[in-house]
N, C-alpha and C. Protein backbone atom coordinates (compact mmCIF):
# COMPACT_ATOMS: atom_id res chain seq x y z
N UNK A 1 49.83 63.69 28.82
CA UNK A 1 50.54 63.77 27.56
C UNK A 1 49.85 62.81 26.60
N UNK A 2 49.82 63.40 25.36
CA UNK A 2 48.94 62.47 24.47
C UNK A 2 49.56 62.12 23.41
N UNK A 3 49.99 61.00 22.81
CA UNK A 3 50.36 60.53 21.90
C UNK A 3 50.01 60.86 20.15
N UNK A 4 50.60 60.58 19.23
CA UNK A 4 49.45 60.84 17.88
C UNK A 4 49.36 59.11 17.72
N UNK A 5 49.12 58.47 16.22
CA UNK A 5 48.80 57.63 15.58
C UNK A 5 50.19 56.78 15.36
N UNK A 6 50.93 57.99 14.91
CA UNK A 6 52.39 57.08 14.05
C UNK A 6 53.38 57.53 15.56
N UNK A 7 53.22 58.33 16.31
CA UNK A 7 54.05 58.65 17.64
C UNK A 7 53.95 56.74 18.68
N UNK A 8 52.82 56.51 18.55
CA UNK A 8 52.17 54.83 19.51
C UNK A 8 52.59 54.22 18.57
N UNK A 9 52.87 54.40 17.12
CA UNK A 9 53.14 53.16 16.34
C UNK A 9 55.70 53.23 16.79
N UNK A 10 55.81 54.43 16.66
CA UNK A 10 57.39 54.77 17.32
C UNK A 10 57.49 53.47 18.17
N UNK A 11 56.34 54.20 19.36
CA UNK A 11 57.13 53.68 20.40
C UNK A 11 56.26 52.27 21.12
N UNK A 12 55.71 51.55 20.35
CA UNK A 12 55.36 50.11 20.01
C UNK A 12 56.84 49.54 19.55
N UNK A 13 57.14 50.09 18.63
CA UNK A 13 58.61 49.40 18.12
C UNK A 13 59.83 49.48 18.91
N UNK A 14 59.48 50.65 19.42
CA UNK A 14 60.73 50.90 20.41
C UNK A 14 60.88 49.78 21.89
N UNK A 15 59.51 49.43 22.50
CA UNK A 15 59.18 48.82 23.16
C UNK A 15 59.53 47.47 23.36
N UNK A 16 58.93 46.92 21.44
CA UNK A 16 59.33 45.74 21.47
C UNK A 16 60.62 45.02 21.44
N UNK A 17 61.58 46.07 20.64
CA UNK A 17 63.15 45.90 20.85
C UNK A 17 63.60 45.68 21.73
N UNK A 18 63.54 46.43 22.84
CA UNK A 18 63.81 46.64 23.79
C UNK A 18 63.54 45.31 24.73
N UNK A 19 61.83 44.65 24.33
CA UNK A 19 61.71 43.16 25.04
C UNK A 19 62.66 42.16 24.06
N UNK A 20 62.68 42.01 22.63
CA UNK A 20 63.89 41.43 21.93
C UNK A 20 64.48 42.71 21.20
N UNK A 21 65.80 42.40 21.63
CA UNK A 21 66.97 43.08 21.02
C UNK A 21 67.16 42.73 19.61
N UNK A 22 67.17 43.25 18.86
CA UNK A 22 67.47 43.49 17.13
C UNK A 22 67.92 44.26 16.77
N UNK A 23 68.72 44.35 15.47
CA UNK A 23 69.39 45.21 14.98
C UNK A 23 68.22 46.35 14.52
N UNK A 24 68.05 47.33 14.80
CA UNK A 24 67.00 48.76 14.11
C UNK A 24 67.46 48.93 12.74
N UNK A 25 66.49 49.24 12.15
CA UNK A 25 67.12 49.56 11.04
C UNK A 25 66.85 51.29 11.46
N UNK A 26 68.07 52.34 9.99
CA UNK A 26 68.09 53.19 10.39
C UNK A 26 66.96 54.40 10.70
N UNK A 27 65.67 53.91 9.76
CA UNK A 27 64.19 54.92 9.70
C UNK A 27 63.82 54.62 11.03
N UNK A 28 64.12 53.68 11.96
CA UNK A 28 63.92 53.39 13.24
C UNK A 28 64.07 53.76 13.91
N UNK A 29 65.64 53.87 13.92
CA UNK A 29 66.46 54.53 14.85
C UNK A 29 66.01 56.12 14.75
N UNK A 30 65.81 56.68 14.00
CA UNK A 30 65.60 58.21 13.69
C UNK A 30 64.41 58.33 13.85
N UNK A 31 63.13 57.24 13.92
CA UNK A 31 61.85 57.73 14.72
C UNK A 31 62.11 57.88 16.19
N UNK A 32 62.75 57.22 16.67
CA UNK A 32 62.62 57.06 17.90
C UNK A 32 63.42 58.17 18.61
N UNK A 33 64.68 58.63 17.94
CA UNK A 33 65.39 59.82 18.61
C UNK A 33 64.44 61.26 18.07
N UNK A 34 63.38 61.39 17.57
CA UNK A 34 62.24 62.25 17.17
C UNK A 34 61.20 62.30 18.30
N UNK A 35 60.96 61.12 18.62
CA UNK A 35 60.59 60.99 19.52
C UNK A 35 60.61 61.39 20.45
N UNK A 36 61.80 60.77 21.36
CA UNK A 36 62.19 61.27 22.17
C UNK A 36 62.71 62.74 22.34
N UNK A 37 62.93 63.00 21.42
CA UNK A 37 63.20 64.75 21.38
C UNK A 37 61.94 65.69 21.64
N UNK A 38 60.34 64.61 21.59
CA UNK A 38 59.58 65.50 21.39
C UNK A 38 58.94 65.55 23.16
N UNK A 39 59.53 64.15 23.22
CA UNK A 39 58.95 63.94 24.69
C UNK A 39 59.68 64.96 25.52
N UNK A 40 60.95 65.12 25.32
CA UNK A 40 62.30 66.22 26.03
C UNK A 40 61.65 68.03 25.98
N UNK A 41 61.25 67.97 25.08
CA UNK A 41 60.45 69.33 24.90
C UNK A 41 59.18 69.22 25.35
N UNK A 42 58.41 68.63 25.27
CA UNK A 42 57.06 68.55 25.95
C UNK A 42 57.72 68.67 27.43
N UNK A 43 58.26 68.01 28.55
CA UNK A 43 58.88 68.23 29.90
C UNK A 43 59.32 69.75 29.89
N UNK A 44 60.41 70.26 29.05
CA UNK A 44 60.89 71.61 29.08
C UNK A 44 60.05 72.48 29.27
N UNK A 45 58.69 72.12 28.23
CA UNK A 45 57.69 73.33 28.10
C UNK A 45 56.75 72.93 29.57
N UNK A 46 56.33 72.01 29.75
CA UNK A 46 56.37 71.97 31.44
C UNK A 46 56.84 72.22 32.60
N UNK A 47 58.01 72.35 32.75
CA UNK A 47 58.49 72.85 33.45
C UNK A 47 59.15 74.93 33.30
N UNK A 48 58.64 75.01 31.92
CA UNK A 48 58.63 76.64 31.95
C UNK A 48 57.10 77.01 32.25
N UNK A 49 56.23 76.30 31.93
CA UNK A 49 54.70 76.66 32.18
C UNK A 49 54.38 76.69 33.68
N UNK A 50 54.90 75.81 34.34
CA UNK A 50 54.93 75.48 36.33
C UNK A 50 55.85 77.16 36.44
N UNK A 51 56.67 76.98 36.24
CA UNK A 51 57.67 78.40 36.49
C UNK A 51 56.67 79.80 36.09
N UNK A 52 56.21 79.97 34.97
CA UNK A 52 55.67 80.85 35.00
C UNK A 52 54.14 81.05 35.36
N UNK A 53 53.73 80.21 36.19
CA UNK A 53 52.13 79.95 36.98
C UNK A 53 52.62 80.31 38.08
N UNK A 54 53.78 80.04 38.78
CA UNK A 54 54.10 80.35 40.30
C UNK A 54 54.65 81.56 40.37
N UNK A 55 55.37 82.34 39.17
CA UNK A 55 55.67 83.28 39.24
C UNK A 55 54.26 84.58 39.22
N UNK A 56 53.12 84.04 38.52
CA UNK A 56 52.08 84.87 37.87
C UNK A 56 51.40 84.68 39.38
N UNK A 57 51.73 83.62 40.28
CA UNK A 57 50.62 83.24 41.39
C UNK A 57 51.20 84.30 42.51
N UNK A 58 52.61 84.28 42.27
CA UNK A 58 53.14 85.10 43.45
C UNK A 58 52.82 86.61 43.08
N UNK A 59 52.92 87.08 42.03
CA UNK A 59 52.68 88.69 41.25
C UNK A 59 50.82 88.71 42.36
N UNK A 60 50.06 88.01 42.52
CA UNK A 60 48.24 88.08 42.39
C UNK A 60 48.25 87.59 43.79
N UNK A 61 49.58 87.15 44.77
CA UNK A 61 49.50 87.39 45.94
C UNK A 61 49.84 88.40 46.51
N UNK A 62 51.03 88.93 46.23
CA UNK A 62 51.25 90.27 46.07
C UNK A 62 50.00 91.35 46.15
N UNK A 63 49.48 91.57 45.34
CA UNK A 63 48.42 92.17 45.07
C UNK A 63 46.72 91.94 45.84
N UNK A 64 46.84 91.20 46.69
CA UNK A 64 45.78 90.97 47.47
C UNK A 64 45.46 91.78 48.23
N UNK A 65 43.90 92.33 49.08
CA UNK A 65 43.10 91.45 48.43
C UNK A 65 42.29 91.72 47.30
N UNK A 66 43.06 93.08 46.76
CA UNK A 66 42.26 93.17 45.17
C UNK A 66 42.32 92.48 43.86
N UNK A 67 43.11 91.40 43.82
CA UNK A 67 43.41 90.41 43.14
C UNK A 67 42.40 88.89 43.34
N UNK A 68 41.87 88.73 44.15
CA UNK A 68 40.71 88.14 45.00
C UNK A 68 40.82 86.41 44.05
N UNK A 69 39.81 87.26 43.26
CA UNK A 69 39.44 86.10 42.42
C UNK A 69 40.51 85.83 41.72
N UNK A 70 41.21 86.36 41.23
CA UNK A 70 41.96 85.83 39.87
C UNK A 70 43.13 85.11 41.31
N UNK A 71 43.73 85.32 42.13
CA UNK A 71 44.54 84.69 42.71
C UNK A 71 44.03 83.50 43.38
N UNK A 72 42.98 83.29 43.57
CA UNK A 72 41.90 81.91 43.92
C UNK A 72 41.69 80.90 42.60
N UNK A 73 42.08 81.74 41.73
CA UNK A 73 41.93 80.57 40.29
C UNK A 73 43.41 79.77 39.57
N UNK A 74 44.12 81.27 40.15
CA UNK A 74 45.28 80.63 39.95
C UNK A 74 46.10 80.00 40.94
N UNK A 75 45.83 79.52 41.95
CA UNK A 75 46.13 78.90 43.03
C UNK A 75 45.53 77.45 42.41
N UNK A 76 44.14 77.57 42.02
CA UNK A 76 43.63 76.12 41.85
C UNK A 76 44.35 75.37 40.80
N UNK A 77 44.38 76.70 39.95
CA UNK A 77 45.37 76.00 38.61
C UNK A 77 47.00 75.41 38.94
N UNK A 78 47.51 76.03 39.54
CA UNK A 78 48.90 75.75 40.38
C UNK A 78 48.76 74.85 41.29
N UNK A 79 47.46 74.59 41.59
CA UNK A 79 47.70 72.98 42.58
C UNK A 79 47.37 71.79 41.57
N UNK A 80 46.72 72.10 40.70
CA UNK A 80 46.42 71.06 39.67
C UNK A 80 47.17 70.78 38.80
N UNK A 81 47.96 71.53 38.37
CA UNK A 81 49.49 71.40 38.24
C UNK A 81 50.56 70.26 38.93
N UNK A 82 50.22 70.41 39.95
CA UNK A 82 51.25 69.46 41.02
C UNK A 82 52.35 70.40 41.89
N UNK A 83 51.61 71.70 41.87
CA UNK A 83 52.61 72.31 42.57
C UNK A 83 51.95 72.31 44.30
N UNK A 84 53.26 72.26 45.06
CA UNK A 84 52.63 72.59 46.77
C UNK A 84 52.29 73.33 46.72
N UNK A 85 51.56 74.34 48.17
CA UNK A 85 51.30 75.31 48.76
C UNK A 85 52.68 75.67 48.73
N UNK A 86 52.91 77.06 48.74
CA UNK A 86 53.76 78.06 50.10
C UNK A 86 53.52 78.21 51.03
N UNK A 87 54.14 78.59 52.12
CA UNK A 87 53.77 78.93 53.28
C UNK A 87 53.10 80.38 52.84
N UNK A 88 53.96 81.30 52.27
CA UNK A 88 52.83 82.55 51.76
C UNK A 88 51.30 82.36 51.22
N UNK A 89 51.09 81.08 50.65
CA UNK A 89 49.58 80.71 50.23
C UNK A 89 48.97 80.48 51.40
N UNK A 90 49.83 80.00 52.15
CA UNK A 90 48.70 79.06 53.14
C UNK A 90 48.13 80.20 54.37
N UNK A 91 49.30 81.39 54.25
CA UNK A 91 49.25 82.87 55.28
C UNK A 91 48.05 83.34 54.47
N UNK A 92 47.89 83.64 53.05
CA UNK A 92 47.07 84.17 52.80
C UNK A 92 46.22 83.94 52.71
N UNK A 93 45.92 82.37 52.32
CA UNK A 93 44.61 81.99 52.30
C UNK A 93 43.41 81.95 54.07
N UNK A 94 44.45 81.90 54.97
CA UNK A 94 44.19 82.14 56.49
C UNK A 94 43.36 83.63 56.36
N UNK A 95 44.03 84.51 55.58
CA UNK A 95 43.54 85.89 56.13
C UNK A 95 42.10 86.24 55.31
N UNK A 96 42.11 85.06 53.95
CA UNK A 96 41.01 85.19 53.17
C UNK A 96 39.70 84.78 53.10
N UNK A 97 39.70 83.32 54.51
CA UNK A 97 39.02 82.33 54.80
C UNK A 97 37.52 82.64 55.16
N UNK A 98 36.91 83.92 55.30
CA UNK A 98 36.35 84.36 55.26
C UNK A 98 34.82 84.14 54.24
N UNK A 99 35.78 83.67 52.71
CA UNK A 99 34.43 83.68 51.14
C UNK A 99 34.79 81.95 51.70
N UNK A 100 33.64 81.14 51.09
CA UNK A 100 33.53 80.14 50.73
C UNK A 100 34.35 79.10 50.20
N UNK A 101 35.01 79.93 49.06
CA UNK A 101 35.84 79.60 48.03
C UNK A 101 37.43 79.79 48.89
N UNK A 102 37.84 80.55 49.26
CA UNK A 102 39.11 80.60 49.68
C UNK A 102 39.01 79.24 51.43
N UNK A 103 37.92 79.43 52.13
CA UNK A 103 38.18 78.27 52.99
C UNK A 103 38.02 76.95 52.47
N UNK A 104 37.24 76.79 51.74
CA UNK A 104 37.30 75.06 50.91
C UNK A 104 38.99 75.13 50.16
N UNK A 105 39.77 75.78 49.49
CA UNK A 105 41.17 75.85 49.22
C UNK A 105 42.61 76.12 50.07
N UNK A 106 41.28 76.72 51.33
CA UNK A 106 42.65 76.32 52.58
C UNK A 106 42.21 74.90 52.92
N UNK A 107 41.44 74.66 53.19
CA UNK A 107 41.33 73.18 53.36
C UNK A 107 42.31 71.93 53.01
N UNK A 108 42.24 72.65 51.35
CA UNK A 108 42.88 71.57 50.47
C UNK A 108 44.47 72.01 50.77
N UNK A 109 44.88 73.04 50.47
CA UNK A 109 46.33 73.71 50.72
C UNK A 109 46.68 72.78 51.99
N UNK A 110 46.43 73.26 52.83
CA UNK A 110 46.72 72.55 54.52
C UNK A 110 46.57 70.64 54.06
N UNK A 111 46.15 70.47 53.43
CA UNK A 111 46.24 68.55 53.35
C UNK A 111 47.25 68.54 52.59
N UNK A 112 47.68 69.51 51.30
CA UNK A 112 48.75 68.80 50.39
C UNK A 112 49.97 69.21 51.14
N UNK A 113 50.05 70.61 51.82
CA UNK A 113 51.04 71.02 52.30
C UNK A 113 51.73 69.70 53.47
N UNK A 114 50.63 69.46 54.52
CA UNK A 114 51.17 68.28 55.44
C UNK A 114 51.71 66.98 54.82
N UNK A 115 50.86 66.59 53.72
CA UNK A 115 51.31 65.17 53.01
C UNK A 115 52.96 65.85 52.43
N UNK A 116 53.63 67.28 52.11
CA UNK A 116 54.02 67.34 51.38
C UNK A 116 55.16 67.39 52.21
N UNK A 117 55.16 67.75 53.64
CA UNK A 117 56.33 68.11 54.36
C UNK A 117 56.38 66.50 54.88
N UNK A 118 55.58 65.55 55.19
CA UNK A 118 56.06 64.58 56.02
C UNK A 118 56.23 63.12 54.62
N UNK A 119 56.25 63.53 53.57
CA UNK A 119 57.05 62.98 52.58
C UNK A 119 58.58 63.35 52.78
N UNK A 120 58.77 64.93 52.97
CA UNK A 120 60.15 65.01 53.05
C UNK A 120 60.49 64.77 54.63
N UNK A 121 60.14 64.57 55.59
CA UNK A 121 60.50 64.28 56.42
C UNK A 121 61.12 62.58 56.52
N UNK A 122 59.99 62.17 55.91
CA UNK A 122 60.32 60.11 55.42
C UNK A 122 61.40 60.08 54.99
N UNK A 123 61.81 61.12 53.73
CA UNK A 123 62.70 61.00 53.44
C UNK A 123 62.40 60.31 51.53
N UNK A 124 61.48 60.88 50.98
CA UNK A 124 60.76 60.21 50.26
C UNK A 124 60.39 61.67 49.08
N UNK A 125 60.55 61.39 47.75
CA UNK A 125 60.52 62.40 46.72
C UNK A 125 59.13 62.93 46.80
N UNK A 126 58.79 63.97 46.68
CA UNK A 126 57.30 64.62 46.35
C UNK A 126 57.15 64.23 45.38
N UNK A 127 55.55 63.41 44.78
CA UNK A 127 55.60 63.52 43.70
C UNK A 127 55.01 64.21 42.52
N UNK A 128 55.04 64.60 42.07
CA UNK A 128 55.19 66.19 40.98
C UNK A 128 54.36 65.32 39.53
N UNK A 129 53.72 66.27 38.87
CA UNK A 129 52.97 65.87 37.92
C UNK A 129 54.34 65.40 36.62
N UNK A 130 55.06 66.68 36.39
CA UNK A 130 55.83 66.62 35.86
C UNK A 130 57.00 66.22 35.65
N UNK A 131 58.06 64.91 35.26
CA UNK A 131 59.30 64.56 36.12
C UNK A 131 60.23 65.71 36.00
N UNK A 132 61.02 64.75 36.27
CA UNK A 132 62.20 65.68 35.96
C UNK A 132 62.93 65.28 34.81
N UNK A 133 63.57 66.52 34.18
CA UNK A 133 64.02 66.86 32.77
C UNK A 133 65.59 65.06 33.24
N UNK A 134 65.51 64.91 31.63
CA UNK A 134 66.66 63.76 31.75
C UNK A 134 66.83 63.68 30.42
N UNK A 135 68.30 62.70 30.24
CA UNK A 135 69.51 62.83 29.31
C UNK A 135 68.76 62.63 28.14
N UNK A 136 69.32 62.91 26.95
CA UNK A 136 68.87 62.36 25.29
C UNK A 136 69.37 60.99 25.51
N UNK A 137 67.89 60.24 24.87
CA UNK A 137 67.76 58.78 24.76
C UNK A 137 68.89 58.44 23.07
N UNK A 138 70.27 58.15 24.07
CA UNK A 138 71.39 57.43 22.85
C UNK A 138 71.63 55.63 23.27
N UNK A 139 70.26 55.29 23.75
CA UNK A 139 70.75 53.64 24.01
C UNK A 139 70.85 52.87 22.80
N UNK A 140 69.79 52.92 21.80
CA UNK A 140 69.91 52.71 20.84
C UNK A 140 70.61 52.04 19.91
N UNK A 141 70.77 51.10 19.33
CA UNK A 141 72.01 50.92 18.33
C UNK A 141 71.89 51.61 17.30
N UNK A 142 72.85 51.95 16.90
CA UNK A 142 73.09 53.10 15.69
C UNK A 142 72.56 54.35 15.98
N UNK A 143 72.14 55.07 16.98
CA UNK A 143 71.93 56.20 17.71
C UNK A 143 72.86 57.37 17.37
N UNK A 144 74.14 57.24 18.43
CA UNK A 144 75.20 57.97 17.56
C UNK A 144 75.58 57.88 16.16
N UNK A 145 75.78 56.76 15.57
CA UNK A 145 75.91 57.03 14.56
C UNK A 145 75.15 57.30 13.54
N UNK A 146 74.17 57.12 13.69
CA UNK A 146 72.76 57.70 12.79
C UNK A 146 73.12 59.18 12.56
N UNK A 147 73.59 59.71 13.52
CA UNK A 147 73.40 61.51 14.38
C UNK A 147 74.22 62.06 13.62
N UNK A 148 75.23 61.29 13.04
CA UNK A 148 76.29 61.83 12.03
C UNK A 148 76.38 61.80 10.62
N UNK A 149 75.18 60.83 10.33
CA UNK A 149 75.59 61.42 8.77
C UNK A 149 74.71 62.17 8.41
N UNK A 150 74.67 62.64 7.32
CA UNK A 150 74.10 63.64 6.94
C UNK A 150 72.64 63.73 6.39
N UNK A 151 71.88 64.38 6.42
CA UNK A 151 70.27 64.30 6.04
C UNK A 151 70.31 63.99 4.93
N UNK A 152 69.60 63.22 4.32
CA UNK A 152 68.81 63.06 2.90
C UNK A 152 67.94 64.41 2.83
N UNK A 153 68.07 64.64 1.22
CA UNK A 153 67.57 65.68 1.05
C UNK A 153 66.10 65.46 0.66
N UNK A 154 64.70 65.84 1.38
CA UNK A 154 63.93 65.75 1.29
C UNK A 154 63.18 66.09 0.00
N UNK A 155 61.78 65.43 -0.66
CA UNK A 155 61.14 65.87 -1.89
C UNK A 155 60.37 66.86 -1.14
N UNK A 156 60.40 68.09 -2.33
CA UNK A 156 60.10 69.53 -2.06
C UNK A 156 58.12 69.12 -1.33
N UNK A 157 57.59 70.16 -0.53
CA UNK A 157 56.37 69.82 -0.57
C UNK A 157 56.59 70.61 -1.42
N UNK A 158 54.24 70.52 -1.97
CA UNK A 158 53.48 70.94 -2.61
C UNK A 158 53.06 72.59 -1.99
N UNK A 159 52.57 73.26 -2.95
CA UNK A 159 52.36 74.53 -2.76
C UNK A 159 51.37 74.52 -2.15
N UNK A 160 50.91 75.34 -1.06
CA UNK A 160 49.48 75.60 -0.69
C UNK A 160 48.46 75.27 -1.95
N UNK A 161 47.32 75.24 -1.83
CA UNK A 161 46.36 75.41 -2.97
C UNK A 161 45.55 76.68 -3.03
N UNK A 162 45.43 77.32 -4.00
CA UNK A 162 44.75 78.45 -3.87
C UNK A 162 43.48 78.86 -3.48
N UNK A 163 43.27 79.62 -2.86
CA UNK A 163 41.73 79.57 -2.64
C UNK A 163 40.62 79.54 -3.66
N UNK A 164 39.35 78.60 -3.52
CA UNK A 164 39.04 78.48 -4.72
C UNK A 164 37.45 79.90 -5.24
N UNK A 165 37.45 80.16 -6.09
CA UNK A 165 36.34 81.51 -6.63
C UNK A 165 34.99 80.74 -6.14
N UNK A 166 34.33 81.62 -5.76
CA UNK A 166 32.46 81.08 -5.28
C UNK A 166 32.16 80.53 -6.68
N UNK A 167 31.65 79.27 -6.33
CA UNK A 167 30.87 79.21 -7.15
C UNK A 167 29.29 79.96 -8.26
N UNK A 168 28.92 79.76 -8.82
CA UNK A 168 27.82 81.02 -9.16
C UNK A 168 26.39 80.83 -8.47
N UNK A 169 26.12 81.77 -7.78
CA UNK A 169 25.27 81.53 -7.03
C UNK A 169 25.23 81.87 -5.56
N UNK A 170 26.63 81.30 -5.29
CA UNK A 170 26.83 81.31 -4.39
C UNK A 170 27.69 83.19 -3.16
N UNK A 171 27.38 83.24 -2.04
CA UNK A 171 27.85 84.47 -2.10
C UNK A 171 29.19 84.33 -1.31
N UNK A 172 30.10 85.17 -1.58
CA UNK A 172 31.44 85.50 -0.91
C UNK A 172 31.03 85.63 0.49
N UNK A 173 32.17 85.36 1.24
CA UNK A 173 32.25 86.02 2.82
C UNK A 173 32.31 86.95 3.07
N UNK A 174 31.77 88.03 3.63
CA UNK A 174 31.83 89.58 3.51
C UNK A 174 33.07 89.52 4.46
N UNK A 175 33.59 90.86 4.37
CA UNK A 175 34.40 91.69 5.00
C UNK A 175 34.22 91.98 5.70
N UNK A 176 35.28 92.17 7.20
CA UNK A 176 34.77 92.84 8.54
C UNK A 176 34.06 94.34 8.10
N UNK A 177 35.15 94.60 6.97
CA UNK A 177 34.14 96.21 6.85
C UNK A 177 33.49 96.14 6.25
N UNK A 178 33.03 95.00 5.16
CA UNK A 178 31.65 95.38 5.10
C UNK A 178 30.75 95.32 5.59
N UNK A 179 31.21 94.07 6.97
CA UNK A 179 29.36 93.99 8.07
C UNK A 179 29.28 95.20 9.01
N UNK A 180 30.66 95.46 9.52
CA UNK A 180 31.17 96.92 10.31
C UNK A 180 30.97 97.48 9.50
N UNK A 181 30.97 98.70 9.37
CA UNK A 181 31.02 99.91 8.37
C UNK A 181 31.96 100.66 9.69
N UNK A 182 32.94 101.39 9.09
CA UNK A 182 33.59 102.48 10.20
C UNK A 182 32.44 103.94 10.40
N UNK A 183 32.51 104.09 11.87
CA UNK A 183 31.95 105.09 12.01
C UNK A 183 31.59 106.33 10.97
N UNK A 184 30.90 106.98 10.89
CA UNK A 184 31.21 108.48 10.40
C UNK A 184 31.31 109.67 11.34
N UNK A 185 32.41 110.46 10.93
CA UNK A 185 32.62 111.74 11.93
C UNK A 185 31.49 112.35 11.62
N UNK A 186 30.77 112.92 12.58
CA UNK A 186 29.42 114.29 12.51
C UNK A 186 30.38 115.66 11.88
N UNK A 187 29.99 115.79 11.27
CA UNK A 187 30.04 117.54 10.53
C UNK A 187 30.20 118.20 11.62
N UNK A 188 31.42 119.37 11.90
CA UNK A 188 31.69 120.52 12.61
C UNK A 188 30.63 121.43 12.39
N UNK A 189 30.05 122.10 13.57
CA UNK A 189 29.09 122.44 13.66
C UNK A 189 29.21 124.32 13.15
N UNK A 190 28.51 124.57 11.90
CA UNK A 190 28.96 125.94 11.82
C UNK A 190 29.02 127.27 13.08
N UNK A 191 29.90 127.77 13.10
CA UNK A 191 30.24 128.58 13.98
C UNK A 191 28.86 129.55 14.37
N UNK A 192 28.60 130.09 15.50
CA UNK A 192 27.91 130.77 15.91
C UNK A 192 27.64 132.15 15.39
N UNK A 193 26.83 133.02 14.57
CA UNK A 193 26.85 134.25 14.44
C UNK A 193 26.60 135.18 15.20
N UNK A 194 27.65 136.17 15.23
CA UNK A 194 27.54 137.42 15.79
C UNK A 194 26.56 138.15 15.76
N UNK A 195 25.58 139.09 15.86
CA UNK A 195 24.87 140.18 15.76
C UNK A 195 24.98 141.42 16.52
N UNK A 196 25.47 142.72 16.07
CA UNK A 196 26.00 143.81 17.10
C UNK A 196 24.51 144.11 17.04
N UNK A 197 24.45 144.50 18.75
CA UNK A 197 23.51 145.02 18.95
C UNK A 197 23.51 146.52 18.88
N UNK A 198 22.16 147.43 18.28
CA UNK A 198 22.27 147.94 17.80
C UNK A 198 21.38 148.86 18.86
């Protein structure tokens, strides 16, 4: 996850409060619940992106072994992810072990899978690239009540700017149709003449 410029400058402030407690003022308080709202959606959209890689991985197991490659890529992508093996990956990759590429990924399958069962055997969380989804950050002072009054009404933006005319001299960007030209249909070919033989 990557931060911007004024997102590290948020949560620098947020940080330091937090080592001394101070009253926030309210542009504070409302960076930081922005913030955190963005961090809450970044997780969400992670955890729908994992959901729909395992769902797309299971569709391309399904489909084996004419799915070959594309289910060998998306396996790699789904472990790099932080997702385990299945036991269905680890069946299939057995029956696939055969190319190069699918036994170097049973390889790997079979190490994360064992680290992954005798974590839960310890008794000990897997750990997952992605956490897990958690509450809206209201520790805050003035948090809730920030949340209630009402927005200031923002100054309007500015209009796009228009695109500006070539200068003279200079030439326009052509058109797809003008570097394409659309085909031309060939002329129907005049019909064949008859001649009675005579």
């Amino acid at each position: 996850m990557a931060f911007s410029a004024d997102e590290l400058r948020v949560l620098r402030r947020a940080l330091a409060n937090a080592l001394h407690p101070t009253p926030l003022p309210e542009e504070d308080v409302q960076d930081c619940l922005r913030l955190a709202g963005a961090v809450d959606e970044v997780v969400n959209e992670a955890g729908r992106l994992r959901a729909f890689l395992l769902a797309d991985l299971a569709r391309y197991r399904d489909a084996l072994p004419g799915s070959l490659s594309g289910y060998l890529e998306l396996l790699q992508d789904a472990l790099a992810a932080g997702c385990d093996p299945r036991p269905d990956d680890l069946a299939a990759l057995r029956a696939l072990r055969a190319g190069p590429v699918a036994a170097a990924l049973l390889e790997r399958c079979q190490v994360l899978a064992e680290r992954s069962v005798r974590a839960r055997l310890a008794g000990r969380a897997v750990p997952m690239t992605a956490p897990a989804p958690r509450g809206r950050l209201l520790a805050l002072r003035g948090g809730l009540a920030a949340a209630k009054e009402p927005e200031r009404p923002r100054t309007p933006s500015r209009p796009a700017e228009p695109a500006r005319p070539p200068a003279p001299g200079e030439r326009p960007m052509p058109k797809p149709s003008e570097v394409f030209p659309p085909r031309r249909r060939p002329a129907p070919a005049p019909p064949p003449e008859e001649r009675a033989v005579s």
